[in-house]
Protein backbone atom coordinates (compact mmCIF):
# COMPACT_ATOMS: atom_id res chain seq x y z
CA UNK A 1 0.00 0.00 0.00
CA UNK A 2 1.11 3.41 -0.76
CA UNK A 3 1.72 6.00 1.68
CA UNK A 4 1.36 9.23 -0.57
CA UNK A 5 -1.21 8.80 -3.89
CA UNK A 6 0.90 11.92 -5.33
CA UNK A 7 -2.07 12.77 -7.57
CA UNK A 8 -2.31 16.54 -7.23
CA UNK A 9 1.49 17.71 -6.79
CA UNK A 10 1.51 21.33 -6.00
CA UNK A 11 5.04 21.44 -6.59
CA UNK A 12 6.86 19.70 -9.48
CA UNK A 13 8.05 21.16 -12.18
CA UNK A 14 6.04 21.37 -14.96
CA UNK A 15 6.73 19.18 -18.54
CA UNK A 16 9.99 20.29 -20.01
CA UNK A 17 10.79 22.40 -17.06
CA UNK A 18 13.95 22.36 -14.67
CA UNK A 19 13.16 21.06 -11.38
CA UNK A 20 14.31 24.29 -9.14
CA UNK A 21 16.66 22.81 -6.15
CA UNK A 22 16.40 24.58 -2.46
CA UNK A 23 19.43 22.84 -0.66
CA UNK A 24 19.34 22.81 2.74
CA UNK A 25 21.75 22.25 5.48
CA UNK A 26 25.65 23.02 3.83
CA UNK A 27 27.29 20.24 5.67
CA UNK A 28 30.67 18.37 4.17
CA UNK A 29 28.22 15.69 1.71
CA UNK A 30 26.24 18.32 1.04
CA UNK A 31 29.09 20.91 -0.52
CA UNK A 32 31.48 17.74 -2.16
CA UNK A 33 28.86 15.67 -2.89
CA UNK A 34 24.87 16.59 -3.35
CA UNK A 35 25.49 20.23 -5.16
CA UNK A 36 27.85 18.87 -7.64
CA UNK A 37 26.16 16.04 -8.43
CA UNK A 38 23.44 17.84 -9.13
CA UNK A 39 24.32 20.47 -11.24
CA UNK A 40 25.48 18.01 -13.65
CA UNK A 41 21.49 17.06 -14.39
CA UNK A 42 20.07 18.92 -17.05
CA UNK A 43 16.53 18.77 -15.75
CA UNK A 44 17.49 20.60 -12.50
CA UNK A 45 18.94 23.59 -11.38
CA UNK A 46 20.15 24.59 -7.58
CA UNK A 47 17.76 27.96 -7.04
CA UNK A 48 18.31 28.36 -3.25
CA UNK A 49 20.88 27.69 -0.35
CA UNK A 50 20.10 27.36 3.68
CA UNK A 51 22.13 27.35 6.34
CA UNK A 52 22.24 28.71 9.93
CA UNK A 53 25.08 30.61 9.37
CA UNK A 54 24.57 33.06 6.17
CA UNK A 55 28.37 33.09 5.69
CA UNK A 56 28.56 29.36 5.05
CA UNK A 57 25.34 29.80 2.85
CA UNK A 58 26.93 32.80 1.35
CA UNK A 59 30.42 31.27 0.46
CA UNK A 60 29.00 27.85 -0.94
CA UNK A 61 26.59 30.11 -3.30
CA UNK A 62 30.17 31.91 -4.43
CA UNK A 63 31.68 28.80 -4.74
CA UNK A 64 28.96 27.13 -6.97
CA UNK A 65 27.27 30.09 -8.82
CA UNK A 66 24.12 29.82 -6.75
CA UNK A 67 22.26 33.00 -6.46
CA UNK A 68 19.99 32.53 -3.24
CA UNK A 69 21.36 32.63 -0.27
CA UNK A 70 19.26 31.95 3.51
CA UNK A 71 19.33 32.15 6.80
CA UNK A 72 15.93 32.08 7.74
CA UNK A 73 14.17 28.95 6.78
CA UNK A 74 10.79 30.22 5.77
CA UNK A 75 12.43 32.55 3.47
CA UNK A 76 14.05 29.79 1.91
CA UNK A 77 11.08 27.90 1.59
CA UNK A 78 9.51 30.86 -0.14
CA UNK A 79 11.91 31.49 -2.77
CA UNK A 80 11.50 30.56 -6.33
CA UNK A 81 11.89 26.49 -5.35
CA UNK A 82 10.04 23.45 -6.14
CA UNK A 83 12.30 20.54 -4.47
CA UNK A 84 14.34 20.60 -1.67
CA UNK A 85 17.44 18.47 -0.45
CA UNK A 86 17.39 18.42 3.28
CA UNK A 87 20.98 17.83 4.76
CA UNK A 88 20.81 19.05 8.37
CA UNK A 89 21.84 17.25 11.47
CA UNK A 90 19.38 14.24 11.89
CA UNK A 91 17.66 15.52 14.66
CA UNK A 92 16.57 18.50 12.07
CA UNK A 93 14.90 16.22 9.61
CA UNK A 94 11.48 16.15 11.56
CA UNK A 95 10.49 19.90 11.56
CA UNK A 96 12.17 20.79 8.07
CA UNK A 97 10.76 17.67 5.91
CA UNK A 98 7.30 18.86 7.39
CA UNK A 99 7.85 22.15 6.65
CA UNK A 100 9.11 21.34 3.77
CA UNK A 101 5.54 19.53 3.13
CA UNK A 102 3.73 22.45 4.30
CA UNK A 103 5.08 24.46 1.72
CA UNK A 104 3.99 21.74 -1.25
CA UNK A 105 7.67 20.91 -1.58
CA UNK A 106 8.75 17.50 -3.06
CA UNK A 107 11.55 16.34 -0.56
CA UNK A 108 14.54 14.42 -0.51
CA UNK A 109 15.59 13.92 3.07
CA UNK A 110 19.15 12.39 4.23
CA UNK A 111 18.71 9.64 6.14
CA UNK A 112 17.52 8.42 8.13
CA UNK A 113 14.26 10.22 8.08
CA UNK A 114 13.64 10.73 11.56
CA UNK A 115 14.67 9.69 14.97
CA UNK A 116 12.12 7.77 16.29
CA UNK A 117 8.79 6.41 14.99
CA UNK A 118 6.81 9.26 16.63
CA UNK A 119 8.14 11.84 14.14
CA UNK A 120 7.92 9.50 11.19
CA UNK A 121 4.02 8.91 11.65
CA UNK A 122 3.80 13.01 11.58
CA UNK A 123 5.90 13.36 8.48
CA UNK A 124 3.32 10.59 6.95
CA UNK A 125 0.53 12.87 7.56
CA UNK A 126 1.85 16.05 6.74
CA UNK A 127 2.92 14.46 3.09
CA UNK A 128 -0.40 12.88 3.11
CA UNK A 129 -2.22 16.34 3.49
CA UNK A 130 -0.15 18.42 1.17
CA UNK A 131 0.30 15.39 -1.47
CA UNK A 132 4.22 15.44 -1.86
CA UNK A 133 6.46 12.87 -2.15
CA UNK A 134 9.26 11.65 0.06
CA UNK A 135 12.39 10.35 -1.20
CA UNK A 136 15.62 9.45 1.68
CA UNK A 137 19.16 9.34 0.28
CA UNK A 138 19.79 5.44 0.37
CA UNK A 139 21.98 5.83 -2.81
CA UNK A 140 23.87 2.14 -2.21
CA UNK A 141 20.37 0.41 -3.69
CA UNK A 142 20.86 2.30 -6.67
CA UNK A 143 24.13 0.93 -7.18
CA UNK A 144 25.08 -1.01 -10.54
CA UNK A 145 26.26 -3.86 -8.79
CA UNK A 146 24.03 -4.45 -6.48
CA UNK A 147 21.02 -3.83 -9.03
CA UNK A 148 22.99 -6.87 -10.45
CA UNK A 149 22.70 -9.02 -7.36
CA UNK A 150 19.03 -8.42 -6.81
CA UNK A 151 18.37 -9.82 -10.56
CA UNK A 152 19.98 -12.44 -10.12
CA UNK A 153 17.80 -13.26 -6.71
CA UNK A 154 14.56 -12.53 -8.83
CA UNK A 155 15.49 -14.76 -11.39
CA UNK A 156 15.66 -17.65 -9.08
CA UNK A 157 19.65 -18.51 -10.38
CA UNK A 158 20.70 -18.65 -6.28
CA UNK A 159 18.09 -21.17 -5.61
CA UNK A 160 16.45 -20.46 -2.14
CA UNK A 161 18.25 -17.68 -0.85
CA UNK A 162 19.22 -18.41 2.87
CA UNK A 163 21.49 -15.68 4.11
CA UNK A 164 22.45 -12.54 3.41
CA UNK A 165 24.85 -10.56 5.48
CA UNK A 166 25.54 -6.83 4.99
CA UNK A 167 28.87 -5.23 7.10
CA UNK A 168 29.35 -1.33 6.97
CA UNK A 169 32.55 -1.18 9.28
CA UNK A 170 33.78 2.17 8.69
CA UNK A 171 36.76 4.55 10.64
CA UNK A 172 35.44 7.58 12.39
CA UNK A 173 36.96 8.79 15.87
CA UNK A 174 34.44 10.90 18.10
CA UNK A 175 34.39 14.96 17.14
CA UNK A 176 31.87 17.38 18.46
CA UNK A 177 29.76 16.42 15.60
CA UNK A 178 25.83 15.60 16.11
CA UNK A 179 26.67 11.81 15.66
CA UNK A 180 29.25 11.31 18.63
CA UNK A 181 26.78 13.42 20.82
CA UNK A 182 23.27 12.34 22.55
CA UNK A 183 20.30 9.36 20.65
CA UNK A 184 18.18 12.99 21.28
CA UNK A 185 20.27 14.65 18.37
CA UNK A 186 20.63 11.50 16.31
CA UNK A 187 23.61 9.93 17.11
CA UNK A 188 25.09 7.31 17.33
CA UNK A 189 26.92 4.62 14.18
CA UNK A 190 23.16 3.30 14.20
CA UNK A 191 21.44 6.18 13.26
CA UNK A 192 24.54 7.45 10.73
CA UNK A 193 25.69 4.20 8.48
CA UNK A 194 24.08 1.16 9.93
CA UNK A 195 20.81 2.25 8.54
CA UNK A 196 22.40 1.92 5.27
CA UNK A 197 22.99 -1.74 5.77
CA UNK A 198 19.41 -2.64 7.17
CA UNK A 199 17.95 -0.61 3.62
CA UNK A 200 20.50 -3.00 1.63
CA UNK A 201 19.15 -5.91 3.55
CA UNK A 202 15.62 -5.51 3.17
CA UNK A 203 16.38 -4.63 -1.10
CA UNK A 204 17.94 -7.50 -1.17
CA UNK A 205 16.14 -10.19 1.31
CA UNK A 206 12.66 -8.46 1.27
CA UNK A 207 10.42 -7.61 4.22
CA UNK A 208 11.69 -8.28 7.93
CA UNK A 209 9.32 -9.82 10.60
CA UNK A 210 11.66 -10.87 13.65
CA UNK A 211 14.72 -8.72 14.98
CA UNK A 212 17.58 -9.02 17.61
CA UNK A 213 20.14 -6.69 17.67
CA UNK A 214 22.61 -5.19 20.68
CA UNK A 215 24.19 -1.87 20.52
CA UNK A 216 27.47 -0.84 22.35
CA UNK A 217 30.33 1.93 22.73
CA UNK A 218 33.32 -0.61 22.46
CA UNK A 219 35.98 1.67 22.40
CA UNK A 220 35.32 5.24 22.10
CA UNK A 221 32.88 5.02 25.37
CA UNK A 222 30.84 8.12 24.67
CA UNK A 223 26.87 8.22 25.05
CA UNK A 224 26.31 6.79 21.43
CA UNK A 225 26.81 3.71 20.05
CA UNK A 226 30.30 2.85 18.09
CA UNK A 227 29.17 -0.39 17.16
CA UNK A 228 25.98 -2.51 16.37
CA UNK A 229 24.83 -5.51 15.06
CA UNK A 230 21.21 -7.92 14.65
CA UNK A 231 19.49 -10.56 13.13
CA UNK A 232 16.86 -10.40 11.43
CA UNK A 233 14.00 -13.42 9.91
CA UNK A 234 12.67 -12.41 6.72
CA UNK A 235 9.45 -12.79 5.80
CA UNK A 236 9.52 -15.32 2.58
CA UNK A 237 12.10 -17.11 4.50
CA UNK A 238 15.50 -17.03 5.48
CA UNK A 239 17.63 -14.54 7.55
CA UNK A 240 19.91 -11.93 7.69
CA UNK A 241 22.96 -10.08 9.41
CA UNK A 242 24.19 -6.74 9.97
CA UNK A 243 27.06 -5.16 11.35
CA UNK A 244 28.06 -1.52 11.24
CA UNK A 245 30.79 0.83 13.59
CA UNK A 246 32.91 3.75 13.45
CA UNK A 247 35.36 1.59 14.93
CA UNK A 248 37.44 -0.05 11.47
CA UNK A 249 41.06 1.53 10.82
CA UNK A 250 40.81 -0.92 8.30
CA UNK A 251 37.24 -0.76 6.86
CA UNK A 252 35.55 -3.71 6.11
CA UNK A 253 32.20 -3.27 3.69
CA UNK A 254 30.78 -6.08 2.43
CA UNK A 255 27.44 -8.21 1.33
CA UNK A 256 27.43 -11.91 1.08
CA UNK A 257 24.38 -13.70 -0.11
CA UNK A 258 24.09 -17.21 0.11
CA UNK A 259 21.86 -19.65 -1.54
CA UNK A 260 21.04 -23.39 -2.14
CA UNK A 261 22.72 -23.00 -5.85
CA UNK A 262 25.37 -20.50 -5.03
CA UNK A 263 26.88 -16.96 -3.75
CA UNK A 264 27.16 -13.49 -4.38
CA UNK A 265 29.83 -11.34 -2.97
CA UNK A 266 29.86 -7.48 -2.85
CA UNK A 267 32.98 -6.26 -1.75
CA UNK A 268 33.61 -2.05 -1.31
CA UNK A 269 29.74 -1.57 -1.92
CA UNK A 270 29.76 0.93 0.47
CA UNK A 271 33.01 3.29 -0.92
CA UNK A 272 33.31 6.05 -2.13
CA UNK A 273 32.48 6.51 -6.18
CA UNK A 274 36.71 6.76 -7.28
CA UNK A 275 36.97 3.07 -5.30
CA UNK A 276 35.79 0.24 -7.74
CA UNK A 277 33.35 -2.31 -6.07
CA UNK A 278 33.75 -6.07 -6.97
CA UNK A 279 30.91 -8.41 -7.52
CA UNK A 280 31.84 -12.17 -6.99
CA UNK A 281 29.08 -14.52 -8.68
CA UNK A 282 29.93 -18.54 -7.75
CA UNK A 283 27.21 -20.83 -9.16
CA UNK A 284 26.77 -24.45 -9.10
CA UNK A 285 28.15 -25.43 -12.41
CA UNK A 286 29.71 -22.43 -13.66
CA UNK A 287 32.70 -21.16 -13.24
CA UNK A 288 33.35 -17.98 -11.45
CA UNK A 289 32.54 -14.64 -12.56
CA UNK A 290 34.44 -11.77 -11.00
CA UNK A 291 33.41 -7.81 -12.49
CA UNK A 292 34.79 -4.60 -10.76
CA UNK A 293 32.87 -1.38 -11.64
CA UNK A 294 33.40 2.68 -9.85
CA UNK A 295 29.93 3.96 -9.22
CA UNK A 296 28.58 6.96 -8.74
CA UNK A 297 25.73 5.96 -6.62
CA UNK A 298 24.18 9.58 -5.72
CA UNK A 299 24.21 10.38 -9.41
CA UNK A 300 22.26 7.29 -10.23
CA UNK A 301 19.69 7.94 -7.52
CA UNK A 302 19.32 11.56 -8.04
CA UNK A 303 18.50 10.69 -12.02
CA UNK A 304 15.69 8.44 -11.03
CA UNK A 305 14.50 10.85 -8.31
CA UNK A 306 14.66 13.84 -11.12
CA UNK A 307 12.67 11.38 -13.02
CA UNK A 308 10.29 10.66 -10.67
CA UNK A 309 9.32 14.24 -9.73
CA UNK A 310 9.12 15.47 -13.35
CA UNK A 311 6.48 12.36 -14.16
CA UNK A 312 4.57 12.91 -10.90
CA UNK A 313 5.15 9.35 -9.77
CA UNK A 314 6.28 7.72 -6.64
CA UNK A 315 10.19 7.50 -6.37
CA UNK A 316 11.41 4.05 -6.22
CA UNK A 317 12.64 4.87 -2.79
CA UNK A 318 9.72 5.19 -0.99
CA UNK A 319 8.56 7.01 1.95
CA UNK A 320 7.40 3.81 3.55
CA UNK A 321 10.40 2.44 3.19
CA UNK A 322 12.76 4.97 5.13
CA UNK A 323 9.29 4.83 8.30
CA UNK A 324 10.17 1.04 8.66
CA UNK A 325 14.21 1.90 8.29
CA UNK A 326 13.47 4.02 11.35
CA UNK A 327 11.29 1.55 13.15
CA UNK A 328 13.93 -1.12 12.69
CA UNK A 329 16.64 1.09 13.53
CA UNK A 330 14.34 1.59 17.07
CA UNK A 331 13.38 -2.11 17.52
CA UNK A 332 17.41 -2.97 17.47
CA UNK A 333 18.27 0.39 20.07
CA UNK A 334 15.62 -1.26 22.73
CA UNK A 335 16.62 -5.13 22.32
């Protein structure tokens, strides 16, 4: 079932038309990542830039030729934009995505959407009322390789898939960032890139019923967690494993999926887009495939999103999806 019917948008851009970009919250992914990416789309053009601090708004709009530049989020909102990128600190998601709604914006949030189910279930109705769609920046999905894997599932070549196992072990000491700080501002490896692995999991393995998980500050010992890890019982059968931490000086990112007729490896899924990933296919019968491909995952997604908006129709990445992200991410923080 559909969360959002999307029948009357208020505020897509029209046939033939540039989508017209707000971007807000100027963060590091946001400046090297999010506004160059998308000013290489055609069909969309950064209008607007947000920030708290006008001189951060001020000298990315320098920097990238944007000519709106905001302190004060309802003027933002009321500039000459149709879409909006939403990049804050996690704990900021809630108010600006309804906002955001308010102002018959289509959205795409950074995950995770929200932190806790509370604010996800107002977010629903607010998009329900002002018929916008939702879209949260899982861009690993949308990668080649792992588009790959998931055909190969559908087609039945793995046999019954038994196991999948997604590991997002990544290198980040603590800073005074948001995510080294309090679960009430969003923190915590959890919230940040294990959510990431539970969105690969579900593409991959399909809908979750059962979930253990634990949580822990291993080494770093401050009031988030550094490390995580559950199980989880698919629905059609099966079960899965996640891992994620900020603890890796070595990173370790990987998917394994393991079935009755074979494997799949994913190795480096989760890099960045100048580090190649490598896809491992082992099949009864046939010998083994190896292919290494670069990927520029938030270019793929943001297409299909551009797509989406322009046609009116539901982004592939749904809104429903990134509530039950967030209700799994909850279900592991209180086992």
């Amino acid at each position: 079932m559909k969360i959002i019917s999307g029948k009357k948008q208020i505020a897509v851009a029209r046939k033939g038309k540039k989508l017209k970009w707000g971007i807000a919250g100027l963060g590091h992914f946001a400046e090297s990542a999010v506004i160059p990416t998308l000013q290489k789309l055609k069909k969309s053009k950064i209008v607007s830039l947000y920030s708290g601090s006008y001189e951060r708004a001020k000298s990315l709009g320098e920097k990238y030729a944007v000519e709106n530049k905001f302190e004060n989020f309802d003027d933002f909102l009321n500039s000459d934009i149709d879409t909006v990128y939403i990049g804050s600190a996690n704990a900021a998601h809630h108010k600006q995505v309804i906002e955001c709604a308010n102002s018959g914006k289509n959205i795409l949030c950074e995950k995770p959407l929200a932190i806790n189910t509370s604010q996800t279930k107002e977010i629903v109705e607010a998009c329900k009322q002002n018929d916008v769609f939702v879209a949260v920046n899982y861009i690993f999905r949308f990668n080649p390789l792992v588009q790959k894997a998931k055909e190969i599932i559908q087609k039945g070549l793995l046999g019954k898939v038994f196991f999948i196992s997604t590991s997002f072990n990544a290198y980040a000491p603590p800073s005074d960032n948001f995510r080294f700080l309090n679960y009430e501002e969003g923190g915590g490896v959890l919230f940040d890139i294990g959510t990431h692995t539970i969105d690969l999991l579900k593409y991959l393995g399909g809908n979750i019923k059962n979930i253990t998980g634990v949580t822990d500050n291993i080494i770093y010992k401050t009031d988030v967690d550094d490390f995580a890890a559950a199980n989880f019982e698919f629905e059609n059968g099966g079960y899965g494993f996640m891992s994620t931490s900020f603890l890796a000086q070595k990173p370790h990112r990987r998917i394994d999926i393991i079935g009755h007729n074979g494997t799949i490896t994913i190795e480096n899924v989760f890099s960045r887009k100048n580090v190649p990933g490598k896809l491992t296919i082992d099949l009864v019968g046939e010998a083994k495939k190896t292919f290494m491909k670069r990927s520029d995952n938030l270019l793929y997604h943001l297409r299909a999103l551009q797509k989406s908006f322009i046609n009116k129709t539901t982004p592939e990445n749904t809104l429903e999806n990134a509530v039950e992200n967030v209700e799994i991410i909850e279900k592991i923080l209180k086992t």
